[in-house]
C-alpha atoms as a PDB file:
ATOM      1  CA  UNK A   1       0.000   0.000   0.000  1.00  0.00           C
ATOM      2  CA  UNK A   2       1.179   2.908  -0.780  1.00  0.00           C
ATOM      3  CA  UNK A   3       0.703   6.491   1.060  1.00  0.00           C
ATOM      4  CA  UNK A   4      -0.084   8.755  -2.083  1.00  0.00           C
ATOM      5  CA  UNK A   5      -1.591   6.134  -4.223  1.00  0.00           C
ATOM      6  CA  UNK A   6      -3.175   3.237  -2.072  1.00  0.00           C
ATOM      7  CA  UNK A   7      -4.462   5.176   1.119  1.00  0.00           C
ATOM      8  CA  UNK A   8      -7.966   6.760  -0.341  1.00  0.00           C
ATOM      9  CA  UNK A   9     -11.595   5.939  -0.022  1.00  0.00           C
ATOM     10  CA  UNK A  10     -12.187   5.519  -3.658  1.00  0.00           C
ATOM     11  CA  UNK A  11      -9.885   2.549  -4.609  1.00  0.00           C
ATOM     12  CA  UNK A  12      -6.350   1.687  -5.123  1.00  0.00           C
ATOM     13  CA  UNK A  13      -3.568   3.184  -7.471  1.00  0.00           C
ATOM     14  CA  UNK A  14      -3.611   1.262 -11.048  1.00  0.00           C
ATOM     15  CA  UNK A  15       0.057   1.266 -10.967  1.00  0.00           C
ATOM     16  CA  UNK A  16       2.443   1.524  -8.308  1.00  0.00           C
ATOM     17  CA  UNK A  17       6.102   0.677  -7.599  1.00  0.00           C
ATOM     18  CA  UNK A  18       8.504   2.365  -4.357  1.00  0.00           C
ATOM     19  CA  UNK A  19      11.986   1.533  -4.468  1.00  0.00           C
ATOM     20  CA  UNK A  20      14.882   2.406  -1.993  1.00  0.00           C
ATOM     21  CA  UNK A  21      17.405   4.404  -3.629  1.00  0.00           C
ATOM     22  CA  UNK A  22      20.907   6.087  -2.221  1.00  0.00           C
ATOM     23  CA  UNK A  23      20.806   9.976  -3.122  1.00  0.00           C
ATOM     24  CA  UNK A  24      23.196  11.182  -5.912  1.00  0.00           C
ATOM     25  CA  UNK A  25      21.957  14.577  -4.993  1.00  0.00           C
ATOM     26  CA  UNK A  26      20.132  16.466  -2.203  1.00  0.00           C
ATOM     27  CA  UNK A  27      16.321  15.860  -2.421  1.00  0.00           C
ATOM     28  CA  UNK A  28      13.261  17.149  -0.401  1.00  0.00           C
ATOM     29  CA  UNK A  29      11.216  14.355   1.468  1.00  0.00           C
ATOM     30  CA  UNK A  30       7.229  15.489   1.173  1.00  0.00           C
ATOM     31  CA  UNK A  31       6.454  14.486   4.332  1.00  0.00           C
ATOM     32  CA  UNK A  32       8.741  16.341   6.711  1.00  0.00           C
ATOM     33  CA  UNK A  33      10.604  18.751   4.270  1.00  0.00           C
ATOM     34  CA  UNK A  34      13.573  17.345   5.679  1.00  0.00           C
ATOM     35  CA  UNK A  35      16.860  17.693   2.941  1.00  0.00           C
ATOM     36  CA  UNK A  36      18.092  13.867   1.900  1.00  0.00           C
ATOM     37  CA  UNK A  37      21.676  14.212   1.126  1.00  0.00           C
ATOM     38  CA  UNK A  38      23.706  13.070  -1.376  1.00  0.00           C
ATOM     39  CA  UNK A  39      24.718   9.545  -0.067  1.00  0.00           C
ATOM     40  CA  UNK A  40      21.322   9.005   2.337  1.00  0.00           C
ATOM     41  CA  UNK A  41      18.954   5.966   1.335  1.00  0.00           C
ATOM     42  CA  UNK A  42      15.385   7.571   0.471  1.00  0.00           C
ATOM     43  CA  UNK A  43      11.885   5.877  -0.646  1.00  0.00           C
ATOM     44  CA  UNK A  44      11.245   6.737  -4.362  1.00  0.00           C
ATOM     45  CA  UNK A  45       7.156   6.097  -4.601  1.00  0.00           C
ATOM     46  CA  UNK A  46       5.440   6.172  -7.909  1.00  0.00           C
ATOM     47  CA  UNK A  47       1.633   5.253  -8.935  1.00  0.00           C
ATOM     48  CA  UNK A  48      -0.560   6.265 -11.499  1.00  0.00           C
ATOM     49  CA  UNK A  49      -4.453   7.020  -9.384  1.00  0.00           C
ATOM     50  CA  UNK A  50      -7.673   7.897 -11.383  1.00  0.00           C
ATOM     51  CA  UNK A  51      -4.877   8.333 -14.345  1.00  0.00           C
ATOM     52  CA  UNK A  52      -2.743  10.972 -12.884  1.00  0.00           C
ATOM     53  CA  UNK A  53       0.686  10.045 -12.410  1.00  0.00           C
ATOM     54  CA  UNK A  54       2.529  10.968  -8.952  1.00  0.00           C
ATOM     55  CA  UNK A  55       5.783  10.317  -7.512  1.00  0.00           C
ATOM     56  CA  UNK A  56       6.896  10.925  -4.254  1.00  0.00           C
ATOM     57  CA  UNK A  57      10.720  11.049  -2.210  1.00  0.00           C
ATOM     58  CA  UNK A  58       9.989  10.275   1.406  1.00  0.00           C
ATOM     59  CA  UNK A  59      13.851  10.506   3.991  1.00  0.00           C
ATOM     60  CA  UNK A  60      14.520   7.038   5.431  1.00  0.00           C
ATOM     61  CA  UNK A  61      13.457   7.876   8.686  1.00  0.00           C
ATOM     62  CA  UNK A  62       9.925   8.919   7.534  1.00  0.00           C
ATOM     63  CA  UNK A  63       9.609   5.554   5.241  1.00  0.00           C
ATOM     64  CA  UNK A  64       9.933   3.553   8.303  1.00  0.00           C
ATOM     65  CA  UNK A  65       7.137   5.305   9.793  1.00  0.00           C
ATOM     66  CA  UNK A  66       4.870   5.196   7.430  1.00  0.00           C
ATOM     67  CA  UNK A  67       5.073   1.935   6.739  1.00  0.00           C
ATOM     68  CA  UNK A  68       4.969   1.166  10.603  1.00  0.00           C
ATOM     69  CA  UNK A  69       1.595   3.105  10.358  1.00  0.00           C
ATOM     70  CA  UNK A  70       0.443   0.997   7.156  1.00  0.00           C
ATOM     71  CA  UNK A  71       1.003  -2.087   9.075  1.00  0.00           C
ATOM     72  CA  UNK A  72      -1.723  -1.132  11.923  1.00  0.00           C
ATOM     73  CA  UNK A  73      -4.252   0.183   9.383  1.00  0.00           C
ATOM     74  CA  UNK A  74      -3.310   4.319   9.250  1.00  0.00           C
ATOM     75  CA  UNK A  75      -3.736   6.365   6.058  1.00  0.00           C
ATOM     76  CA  UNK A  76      -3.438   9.917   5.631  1.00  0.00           C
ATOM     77  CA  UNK A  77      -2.712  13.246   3.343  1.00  0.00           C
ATOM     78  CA  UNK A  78       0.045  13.095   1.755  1.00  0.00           C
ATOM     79  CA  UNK A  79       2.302  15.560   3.935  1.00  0.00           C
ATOM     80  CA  UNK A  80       0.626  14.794   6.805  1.00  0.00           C
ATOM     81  CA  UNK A  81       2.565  11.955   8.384  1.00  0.00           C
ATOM     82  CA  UNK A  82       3.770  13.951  11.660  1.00  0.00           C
ATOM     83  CA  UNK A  83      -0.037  14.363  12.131  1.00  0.00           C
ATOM     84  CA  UNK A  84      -1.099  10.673  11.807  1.00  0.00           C
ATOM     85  CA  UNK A  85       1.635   9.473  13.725  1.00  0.00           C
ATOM     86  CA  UNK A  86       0.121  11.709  16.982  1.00  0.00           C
ATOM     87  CA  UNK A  87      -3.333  10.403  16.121  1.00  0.00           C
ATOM     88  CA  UNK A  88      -1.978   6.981  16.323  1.00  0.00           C
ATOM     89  CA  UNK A  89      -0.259   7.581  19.782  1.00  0.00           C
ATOM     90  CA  UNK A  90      -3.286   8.913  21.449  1.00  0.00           C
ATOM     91  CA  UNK A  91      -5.861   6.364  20.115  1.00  0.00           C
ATOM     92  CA  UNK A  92      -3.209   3.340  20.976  1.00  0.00           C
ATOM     93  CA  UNK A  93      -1.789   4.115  24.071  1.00  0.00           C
ATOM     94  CA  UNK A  94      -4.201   5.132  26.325  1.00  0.00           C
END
């Protein structure tokens, strides 16, 4: 599942592929804005939803989460990852 493509109400990306790839270049991840520098692994996501093609670079750090999140059932905006991860703490450890 994927967290632009496969995490909406209407159905599932027709296409999708994520790969880990080591930066040749500095990169912006579009979930925390972070900077991935040249040298740091990063999640390359791309899908084709509704026929619109989207790709997305996500930092290491905020791949992990995400698909931590996946794993229990979370979706969310794309961008909003910081949010869902506080939505998940308060709802699982009460």
């Amino acid at each position: 599942m994927s967290l632009t493509c496969g995490c909406d109400d209407d159905g599932y990306a027709e296409f999708y592929q994520s790969t880990m790839r080591k930066a040749r270049k500095a990169h912006r991840c579009r979930e925390c804005g972070c900077t991935i520098q040249p040298g740091e692994l990063y999640e390359y996501e791309v899908c084709v939803f509704e026929g619109y093609f989207s790709f997305k670079k996500s930092c290491e750090k905020c791949s992990d989460l995400a698909h931590s999140l996946i794993d229990v059932g979370f979706c969310w905006p794309e961008g909003d990852l910081a949010f869902a991860y506080r939505e998940y703490l308060s709802e699982y450890t009460k």
